[in-house]
PDB file of N, CA and C in Angstrom:
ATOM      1  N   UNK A   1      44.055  97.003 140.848  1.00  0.00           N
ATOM      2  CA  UNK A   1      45.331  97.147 141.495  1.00  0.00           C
ATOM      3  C   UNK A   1      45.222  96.718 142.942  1.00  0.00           C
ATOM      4  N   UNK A   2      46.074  96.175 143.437  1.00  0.00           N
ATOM      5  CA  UNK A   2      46.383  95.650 144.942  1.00  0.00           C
ATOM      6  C   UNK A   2      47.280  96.616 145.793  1.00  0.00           C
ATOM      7  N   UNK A   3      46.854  97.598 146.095  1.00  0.00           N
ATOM      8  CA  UNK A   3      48.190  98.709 146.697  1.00  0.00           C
ATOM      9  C   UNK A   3      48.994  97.497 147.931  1.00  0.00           C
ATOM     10  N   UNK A   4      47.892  97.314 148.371  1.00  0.00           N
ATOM     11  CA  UNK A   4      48.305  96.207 150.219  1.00  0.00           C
ATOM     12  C   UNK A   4      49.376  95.112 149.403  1.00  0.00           C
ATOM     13  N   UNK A   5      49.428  94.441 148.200  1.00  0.00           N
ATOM     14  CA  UNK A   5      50.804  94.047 147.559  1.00  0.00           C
ATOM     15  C   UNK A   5      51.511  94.775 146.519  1.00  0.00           C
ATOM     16  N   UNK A   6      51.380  96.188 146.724  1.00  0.00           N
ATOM     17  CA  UNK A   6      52.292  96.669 145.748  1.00  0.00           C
ATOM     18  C   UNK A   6      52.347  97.103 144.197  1.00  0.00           C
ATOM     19  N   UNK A   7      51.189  96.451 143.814  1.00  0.00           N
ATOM     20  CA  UNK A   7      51.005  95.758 142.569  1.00  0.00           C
ATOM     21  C   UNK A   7      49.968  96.819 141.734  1.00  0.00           C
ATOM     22  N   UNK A   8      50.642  97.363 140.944  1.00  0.00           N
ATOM     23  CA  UNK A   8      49.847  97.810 139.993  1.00  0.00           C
ATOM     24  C   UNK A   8      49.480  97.080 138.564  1.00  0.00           C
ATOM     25  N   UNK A   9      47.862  96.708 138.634  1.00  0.00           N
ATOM     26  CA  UNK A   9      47.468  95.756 137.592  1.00  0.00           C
ATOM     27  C   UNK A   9      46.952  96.677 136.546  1.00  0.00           C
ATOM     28  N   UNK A  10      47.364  96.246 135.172  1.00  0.00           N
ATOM     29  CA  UNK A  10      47.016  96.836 133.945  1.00  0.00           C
ATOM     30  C   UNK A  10      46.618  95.733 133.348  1.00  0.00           C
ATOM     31  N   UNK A  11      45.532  96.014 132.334  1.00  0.00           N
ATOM     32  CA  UNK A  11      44.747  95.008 131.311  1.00  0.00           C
ATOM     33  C   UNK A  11      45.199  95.780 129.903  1.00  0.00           C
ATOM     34  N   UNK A  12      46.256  95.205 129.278  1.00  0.00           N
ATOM     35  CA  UNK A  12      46.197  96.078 127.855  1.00  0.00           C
ATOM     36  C   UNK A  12      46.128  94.796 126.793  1.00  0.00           C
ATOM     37  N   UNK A  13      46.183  96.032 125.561  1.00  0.00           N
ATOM     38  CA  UNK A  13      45.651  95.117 124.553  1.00  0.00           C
ATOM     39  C   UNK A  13      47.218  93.844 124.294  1.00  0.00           C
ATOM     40  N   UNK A  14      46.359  93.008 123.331  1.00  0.00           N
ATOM     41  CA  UNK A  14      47.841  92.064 123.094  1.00  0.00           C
ATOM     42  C   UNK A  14      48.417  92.873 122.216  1.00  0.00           C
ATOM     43  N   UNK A  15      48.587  93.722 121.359  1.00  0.00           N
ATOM     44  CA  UNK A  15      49.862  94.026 120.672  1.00  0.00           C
ATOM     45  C   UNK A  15      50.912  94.977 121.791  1.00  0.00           C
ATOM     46  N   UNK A  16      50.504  94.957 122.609  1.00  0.00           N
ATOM     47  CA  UNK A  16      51.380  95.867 123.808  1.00  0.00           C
ATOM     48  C   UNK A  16      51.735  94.997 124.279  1.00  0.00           C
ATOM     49  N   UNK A  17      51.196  93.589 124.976  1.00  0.00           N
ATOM     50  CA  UNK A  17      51.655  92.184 125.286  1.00  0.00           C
ATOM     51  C   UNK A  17      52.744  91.838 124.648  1.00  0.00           C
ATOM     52  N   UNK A  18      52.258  91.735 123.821  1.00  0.00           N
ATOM     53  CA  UNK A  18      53.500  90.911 123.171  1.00  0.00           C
ATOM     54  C   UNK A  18      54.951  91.666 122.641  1.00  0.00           C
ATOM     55  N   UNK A  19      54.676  93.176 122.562  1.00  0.00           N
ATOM     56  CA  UNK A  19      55.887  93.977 122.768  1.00  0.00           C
ATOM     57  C   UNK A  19      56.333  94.236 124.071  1.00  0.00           C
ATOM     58  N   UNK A  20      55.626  94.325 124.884  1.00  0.00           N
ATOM     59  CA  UNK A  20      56.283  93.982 126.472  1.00  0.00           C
ATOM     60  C   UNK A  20      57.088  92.405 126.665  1.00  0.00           C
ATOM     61  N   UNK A  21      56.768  91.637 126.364  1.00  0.00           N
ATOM     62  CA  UNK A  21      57.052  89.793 126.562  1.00  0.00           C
ATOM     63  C   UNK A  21      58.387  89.951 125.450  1.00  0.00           C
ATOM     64  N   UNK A  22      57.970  90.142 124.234  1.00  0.00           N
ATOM     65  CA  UNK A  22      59.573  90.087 124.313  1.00  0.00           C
ATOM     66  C   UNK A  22      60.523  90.960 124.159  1.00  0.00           C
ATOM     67  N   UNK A  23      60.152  92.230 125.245  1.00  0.00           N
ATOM     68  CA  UNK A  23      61.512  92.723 125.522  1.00  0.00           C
ATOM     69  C   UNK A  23      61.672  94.232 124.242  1.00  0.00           C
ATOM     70  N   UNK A  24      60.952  94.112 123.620  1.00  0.00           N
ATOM     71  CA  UNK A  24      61.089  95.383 122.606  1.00  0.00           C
ATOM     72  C   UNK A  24      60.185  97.058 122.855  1.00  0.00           C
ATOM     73  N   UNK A  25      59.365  96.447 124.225  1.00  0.00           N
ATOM     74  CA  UNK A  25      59.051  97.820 124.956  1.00  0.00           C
ATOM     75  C   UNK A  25      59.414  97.617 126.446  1.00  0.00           C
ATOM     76  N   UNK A  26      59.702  98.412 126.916  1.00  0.00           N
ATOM     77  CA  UNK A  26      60.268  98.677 128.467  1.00  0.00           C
ATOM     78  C   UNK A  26      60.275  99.788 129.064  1.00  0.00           C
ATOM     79  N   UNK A  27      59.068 100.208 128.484  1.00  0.00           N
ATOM     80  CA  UNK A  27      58.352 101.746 129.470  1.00  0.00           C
ATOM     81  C   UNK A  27      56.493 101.506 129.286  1.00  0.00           C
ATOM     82  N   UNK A  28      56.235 101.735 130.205  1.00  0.00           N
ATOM     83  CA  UNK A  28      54.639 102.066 130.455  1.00  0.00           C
ATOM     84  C   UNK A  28      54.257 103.329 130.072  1.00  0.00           C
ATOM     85  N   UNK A  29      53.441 103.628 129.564  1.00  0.00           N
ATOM     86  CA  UNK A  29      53.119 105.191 129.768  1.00  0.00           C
ATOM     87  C   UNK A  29      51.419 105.453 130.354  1.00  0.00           C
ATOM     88  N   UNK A  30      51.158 106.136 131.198  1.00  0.00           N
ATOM     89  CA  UNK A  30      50.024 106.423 131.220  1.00  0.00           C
ATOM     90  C   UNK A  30      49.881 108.379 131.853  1.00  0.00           C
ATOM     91  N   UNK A  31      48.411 108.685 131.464  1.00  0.00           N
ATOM     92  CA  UNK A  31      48.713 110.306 131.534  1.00  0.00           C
ATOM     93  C   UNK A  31      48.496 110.578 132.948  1.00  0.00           C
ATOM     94  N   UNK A  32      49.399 111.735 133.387  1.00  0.00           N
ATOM     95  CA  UNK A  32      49.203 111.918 134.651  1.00  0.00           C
ATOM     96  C   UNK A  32      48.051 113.003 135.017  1.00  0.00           C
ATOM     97  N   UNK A  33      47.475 111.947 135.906  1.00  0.00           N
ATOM     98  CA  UNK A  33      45.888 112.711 135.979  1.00  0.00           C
ATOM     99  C   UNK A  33      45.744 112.335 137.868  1.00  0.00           C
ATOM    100  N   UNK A  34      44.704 112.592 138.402  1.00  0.00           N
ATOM    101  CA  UNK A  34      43.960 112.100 139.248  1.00  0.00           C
ATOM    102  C   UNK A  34      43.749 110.715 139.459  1.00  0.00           C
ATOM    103  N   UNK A  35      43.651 110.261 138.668  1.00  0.00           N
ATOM    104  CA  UNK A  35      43.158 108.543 138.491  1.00  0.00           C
ATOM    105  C   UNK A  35      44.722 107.617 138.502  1.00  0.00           C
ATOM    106  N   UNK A  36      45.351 107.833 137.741  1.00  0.00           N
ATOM    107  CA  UNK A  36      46.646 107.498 137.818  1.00  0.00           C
ATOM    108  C   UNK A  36      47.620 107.776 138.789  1.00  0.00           C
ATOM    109  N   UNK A  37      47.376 109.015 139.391  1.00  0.00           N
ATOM    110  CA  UNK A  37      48.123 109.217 140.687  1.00  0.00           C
ATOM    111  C   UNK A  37      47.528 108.155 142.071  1.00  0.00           C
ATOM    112  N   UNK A  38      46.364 108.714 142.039  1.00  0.00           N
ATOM    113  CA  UNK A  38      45.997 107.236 142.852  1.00  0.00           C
ATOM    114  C   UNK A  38      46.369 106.109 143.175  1.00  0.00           C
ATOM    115  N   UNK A  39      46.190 105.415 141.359  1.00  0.00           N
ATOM    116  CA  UNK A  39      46.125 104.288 140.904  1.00  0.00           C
ATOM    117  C   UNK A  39      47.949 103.762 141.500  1.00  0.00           C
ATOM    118  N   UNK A  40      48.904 104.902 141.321  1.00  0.00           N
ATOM    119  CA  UNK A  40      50.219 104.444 141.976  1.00  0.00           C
ATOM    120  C   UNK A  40      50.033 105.026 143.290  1.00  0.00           C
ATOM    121  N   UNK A  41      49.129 105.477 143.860  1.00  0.00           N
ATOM    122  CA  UNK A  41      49.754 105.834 145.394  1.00  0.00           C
ATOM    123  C   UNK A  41      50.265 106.448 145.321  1.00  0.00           C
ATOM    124  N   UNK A  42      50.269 108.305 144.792  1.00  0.00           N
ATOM    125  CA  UNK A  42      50.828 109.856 145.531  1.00  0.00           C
ATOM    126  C   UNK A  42      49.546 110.673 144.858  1.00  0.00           C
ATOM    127  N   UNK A  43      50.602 111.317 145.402  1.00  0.00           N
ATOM    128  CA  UNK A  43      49.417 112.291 145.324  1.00  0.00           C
ATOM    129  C   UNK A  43      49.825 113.501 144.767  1.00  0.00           C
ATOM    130  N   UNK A  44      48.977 114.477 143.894  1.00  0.00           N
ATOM    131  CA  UNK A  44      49.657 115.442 142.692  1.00  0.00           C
ATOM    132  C   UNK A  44      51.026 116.229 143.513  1.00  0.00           C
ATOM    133  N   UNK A  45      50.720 116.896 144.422  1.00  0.00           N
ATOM    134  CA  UNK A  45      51.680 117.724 145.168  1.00  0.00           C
ATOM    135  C   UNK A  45      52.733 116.506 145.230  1.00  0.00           C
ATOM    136  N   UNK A  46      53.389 115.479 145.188  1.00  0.00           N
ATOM    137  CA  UNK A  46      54.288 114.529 145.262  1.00  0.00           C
ATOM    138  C   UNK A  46      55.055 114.181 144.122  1.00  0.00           C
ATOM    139  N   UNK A  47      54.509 114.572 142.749  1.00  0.00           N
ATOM    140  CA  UNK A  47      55.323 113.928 141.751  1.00  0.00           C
ATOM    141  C   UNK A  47      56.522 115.002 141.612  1.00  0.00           C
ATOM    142  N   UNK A  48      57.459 115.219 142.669  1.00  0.00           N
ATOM    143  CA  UNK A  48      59.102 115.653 141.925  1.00  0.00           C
ATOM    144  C   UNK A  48      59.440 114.610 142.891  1.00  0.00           C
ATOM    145  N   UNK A  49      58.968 113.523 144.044  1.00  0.00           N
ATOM    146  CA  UNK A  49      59.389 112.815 144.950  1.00  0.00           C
ATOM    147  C   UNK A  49      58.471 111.138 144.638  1.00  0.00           C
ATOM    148  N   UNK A  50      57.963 111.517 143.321  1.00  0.00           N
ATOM    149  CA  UNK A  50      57.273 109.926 143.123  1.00  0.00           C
ATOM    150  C   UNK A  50      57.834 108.606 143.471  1.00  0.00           C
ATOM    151  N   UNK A  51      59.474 108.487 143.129  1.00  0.00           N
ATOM    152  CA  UNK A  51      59.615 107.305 143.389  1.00  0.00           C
ATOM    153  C   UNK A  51      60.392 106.963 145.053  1.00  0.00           C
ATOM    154  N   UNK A  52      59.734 107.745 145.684  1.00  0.00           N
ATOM    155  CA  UNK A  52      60.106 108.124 147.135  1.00  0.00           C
ATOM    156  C   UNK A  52      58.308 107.195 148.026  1.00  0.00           C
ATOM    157  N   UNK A  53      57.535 108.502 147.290  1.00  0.00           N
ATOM    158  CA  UNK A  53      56.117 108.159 147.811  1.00  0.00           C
ATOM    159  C   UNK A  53      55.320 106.965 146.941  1.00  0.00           C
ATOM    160  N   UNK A  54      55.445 106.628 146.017  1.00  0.00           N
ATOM    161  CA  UNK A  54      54.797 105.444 145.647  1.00  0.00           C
ATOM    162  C   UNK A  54      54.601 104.447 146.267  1.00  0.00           C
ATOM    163  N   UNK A  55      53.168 103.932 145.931  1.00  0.00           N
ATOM    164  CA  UNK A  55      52.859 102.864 146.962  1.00  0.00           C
ATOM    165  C   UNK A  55      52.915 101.209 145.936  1.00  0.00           C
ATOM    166  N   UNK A  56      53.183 101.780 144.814  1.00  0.00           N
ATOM    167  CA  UNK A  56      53.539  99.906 144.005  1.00  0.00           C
ATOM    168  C   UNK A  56      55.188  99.922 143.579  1.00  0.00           C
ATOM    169  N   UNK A  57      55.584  98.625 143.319  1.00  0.00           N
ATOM    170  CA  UNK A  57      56.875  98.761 143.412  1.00  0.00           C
ATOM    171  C   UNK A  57      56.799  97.477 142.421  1.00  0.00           C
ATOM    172  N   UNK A  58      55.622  97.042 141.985  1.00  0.00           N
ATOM    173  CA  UNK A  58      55.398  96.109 140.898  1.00  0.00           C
ATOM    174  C   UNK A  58      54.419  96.389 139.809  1.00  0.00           C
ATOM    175  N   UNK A  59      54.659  95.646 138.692  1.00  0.00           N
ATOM    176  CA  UNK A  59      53.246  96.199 137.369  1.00  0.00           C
ATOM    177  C   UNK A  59      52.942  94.462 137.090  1.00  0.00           C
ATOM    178  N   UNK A  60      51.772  94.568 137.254  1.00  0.00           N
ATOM    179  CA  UNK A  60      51.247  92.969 136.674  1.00  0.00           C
ATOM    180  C   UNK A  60      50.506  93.921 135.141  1.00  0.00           C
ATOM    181  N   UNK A  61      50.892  93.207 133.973  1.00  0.00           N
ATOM    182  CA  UNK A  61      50.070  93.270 132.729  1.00  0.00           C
ATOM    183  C   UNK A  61      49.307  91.983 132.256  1.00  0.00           C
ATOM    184  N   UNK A  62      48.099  92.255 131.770  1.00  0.00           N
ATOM    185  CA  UNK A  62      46.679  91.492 131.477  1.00  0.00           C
ATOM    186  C   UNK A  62      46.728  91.303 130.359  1.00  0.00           C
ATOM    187  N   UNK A  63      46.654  90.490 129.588  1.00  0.00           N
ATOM    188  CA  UNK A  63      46.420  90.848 128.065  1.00  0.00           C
ATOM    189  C   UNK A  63      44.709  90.584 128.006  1.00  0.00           C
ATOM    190  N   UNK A  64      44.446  91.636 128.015  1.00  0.00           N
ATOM    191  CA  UNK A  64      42.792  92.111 127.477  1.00  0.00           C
ATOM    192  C   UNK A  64      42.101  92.108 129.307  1.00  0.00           C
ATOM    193  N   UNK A  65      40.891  92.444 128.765  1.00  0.00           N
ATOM    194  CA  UNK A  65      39.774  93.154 130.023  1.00  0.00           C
ATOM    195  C   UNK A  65      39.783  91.831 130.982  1.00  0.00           C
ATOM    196  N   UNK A  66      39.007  90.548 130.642  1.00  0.00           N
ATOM    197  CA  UNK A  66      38.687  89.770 131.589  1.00  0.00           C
ATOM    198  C   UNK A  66      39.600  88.999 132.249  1.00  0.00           C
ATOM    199  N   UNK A  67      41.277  88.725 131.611  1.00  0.00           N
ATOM    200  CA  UNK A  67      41.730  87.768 132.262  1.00  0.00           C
ATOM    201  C   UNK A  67      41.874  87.647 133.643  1.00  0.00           C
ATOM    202  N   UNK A  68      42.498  86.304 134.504  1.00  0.00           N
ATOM    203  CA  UNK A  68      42.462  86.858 135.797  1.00  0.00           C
ATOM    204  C   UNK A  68      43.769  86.465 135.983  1.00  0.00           C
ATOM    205  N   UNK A  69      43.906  87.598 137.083  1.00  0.00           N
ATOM    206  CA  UNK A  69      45.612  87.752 137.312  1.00  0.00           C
ATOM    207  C   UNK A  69      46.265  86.525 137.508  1.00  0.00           C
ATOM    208  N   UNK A  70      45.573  85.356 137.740  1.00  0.00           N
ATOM    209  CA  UNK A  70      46.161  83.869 137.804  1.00  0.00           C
ATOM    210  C   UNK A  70      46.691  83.184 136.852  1.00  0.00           C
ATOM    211  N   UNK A  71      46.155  83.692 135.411  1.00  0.00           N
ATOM    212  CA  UNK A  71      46.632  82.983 133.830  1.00  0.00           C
ATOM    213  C   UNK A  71      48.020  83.803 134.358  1.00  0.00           C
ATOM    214  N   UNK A  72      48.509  82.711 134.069  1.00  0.00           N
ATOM    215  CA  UNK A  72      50.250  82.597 133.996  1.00  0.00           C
ATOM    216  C   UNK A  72      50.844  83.149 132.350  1.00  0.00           C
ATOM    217  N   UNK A  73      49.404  82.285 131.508  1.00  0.00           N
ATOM    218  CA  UNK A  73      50.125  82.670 130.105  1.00  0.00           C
ATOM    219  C   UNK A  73      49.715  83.839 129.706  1.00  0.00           C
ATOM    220  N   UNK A  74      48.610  85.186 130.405  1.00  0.00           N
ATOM    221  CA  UNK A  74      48.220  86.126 129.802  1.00  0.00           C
ATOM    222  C   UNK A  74      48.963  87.066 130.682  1.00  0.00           C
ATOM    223  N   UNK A  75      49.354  86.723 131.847  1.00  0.00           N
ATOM    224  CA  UNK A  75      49.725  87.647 132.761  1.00  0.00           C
ATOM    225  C   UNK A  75      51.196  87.413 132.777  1.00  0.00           C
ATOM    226  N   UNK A  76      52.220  88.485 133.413  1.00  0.00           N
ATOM    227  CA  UNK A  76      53.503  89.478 133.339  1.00  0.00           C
ATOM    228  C   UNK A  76      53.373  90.217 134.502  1.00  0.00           C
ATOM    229  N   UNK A  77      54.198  89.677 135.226  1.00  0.00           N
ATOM    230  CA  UNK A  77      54.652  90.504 136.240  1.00  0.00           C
ATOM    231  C   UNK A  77      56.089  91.144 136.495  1.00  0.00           C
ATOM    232  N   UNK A  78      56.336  92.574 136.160  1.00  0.00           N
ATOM    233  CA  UNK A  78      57.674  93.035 136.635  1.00  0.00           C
ATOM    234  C   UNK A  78      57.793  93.445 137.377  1.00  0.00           C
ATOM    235  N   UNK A  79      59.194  93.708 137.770  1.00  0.00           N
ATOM    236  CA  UNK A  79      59.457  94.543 138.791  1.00  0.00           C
ATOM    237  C   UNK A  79      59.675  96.684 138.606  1.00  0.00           C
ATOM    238  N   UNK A  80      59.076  97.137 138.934  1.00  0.00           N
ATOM    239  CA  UNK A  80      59.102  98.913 138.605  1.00  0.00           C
ATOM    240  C   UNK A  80      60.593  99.522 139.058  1.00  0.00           C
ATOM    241  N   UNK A  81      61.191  99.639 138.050  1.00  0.00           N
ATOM    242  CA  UNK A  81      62.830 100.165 137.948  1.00  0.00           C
ATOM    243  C   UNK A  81      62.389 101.907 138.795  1.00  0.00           C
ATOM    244  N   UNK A  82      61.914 102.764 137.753  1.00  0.00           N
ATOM    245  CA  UNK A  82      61.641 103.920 138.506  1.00  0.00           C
ATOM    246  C   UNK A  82      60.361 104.248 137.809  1.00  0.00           C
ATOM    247  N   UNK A  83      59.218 105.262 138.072  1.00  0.00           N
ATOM    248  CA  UNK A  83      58.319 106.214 137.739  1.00  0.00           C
ATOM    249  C   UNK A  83      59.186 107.428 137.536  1.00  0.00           C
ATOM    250  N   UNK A  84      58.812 107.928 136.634  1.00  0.00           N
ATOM    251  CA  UNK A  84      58.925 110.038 136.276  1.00  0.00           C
ATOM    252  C   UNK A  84      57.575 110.113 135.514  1.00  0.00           C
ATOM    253  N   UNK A  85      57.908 111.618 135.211  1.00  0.00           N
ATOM    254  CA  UNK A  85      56.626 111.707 134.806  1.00  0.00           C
ATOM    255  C   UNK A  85      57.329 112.930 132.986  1.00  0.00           C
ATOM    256  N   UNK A  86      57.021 112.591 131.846  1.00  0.00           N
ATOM    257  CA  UNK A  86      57.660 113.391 130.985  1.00  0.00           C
ATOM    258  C   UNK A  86      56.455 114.183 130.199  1.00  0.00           C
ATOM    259  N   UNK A  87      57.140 114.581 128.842  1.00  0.00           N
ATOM    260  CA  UNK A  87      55.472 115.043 128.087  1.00  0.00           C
ATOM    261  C   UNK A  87      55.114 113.654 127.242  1.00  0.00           C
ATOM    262  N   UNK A  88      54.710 113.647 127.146  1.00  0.00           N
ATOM    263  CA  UNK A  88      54.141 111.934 126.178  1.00  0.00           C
ATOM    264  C   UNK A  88      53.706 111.848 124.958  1.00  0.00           C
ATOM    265  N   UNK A  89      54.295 113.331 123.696  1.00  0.00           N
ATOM    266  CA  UNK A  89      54.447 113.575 122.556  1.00  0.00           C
ATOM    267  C   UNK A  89      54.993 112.592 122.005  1.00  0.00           C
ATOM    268  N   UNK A  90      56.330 112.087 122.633  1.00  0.00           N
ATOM    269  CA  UNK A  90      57.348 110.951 122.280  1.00  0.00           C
ATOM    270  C   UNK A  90      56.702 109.491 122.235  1.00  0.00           C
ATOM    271  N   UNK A  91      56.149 109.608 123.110  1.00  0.00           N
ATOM    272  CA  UNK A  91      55.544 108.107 123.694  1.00  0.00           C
ATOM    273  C   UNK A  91      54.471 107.566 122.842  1.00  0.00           C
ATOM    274  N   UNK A  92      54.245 105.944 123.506  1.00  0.00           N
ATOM    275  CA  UNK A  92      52.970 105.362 122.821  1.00  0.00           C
ATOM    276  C   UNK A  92      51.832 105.989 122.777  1.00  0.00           C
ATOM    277  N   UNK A  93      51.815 107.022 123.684  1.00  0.00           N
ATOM    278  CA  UNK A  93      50.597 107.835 123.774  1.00  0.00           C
ATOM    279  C   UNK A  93      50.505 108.993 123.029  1.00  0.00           C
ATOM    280  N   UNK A  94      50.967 109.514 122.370  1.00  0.00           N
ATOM    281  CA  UNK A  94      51.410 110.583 121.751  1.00  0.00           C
ATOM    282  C   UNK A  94      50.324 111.806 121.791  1.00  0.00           C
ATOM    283  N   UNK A  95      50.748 112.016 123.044  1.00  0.00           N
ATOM    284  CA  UNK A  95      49.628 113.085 124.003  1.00  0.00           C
ATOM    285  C   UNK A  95      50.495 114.313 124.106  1.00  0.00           C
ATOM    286  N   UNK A  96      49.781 115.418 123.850  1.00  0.00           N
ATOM    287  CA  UNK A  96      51.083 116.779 124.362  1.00  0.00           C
ATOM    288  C   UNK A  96      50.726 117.337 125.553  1.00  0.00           C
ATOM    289  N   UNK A  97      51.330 116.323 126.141  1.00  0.00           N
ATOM    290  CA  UNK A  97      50.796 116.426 127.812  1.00  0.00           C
ATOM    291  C   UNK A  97      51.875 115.858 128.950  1.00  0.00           C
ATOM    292  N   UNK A  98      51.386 115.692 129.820  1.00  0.00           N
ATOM    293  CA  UNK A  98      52.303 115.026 131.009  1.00  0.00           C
ATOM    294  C   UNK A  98      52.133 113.808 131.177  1.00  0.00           C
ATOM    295  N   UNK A  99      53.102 112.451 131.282  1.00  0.00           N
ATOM    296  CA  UNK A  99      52.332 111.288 131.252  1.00  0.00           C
ATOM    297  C   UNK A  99      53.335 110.871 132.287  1.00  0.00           C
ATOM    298  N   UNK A 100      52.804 109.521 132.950  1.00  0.00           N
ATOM    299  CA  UNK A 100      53.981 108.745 133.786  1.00  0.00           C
ATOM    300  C   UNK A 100      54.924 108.053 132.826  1.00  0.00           C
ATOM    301  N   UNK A 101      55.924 107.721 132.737  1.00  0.00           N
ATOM    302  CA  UNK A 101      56.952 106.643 132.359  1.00  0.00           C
ATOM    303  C   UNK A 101      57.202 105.998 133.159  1.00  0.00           C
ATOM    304  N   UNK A 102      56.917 104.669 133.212  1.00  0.00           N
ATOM    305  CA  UNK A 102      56.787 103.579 134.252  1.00  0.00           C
ATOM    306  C   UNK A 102      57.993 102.853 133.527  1.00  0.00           C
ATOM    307  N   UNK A 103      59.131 102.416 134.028  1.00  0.00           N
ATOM    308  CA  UNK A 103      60.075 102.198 133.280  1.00  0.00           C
ATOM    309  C   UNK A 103      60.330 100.522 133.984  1.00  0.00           C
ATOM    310  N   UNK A 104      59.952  99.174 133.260  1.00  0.00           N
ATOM    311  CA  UNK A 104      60.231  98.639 133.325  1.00  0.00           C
ATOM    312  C   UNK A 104      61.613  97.899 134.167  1.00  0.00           C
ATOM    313  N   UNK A 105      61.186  96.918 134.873  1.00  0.00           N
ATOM    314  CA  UNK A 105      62.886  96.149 135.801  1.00  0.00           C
ATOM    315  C   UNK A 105      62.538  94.806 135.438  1.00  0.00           C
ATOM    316  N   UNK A 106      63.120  94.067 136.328  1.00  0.00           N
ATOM    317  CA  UNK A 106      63.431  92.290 136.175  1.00  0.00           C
ATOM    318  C   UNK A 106      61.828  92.021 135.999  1.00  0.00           C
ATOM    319  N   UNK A 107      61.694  90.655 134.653  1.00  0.00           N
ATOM    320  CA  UNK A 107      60.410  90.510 135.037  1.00  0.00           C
ATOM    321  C   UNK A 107      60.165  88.930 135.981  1.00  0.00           C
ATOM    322  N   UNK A 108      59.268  89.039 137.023  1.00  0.00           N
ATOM    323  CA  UNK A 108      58.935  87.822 137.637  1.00  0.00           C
ATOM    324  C   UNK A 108      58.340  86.740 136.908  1.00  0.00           C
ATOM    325  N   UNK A 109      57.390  86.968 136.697  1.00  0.00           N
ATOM    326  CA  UNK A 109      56.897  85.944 135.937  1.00  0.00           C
ATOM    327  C   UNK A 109      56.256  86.248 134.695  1.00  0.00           C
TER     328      UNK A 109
END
C-alpha cells in the first residue's frame, strides 16, 4: 500500500478479479483487526469516524501475489465510495466477526 498516494493495494485471487472487472462485486471485505486498520490509516478508537480519518481514498486490485502495480491488464484501480465496518457472516468472508466493507466507486483504470 502507498498511504503518501492514498492507495490501498490488494493482490487477490482472479476469481475475485474478474468479479470485481465486471461489475458483479462492489464491496471489499476484509476483517477488522490491527493490520487492516493500519493498512487504511485509523486507528481502532476511530472506526465510528473511519471515513473521516482514513488515509486511502483509492483501492488498486492485483490479480495474484507478484504482479506489479504497472500491468494495466492485471491491475484495477477504483475510487473508495465509503468504508464501515459490519459483521461479515453475510460477506465473502463469512466470518462471525467484524469486517471492513470497502464499498466500491468509479473505477480509474
Amino acid at each position: 500500500m502507498s498511504k503518501k498516494d492514498g492507495i490501498l493495494d490488494l493482490p487477490i485471487k482472479k476469481e475475485w478479479f474478474d468479479k470485481i472487472k465486471s461489475g458483479e462485486k462492489t464491496h471489499e471485505y476484509r476483517r477488522v483487526c490491527s493490520h487492516w486498520c493500519r493498512m487504511i490509516g485509523v486507528q481502532t478508537s476511530q472506526l465510528n469516524e473511519l471515513n473521516e480519518y482514513r488515509k486511502v481514498d483509492k483501492i488498486r486490485f492485483r490479480c495474484g501475489q507478484i504482479v506489479k502495480s504497472t500491468d494495466k491488464e492485471k491491475t484495477m484501480l477504483f475510487e473508495i465510495k465509503s468504508i464501515s465496518y459490519i459483521n461479515g457472516i453475510k460477506t465473502d468472508l463469512k466470518i462471525d466477526n467484524m469486517v471492513f466493507d470497502i464499498e466500491l466507486g468509479r473505477r480509474i483504470y
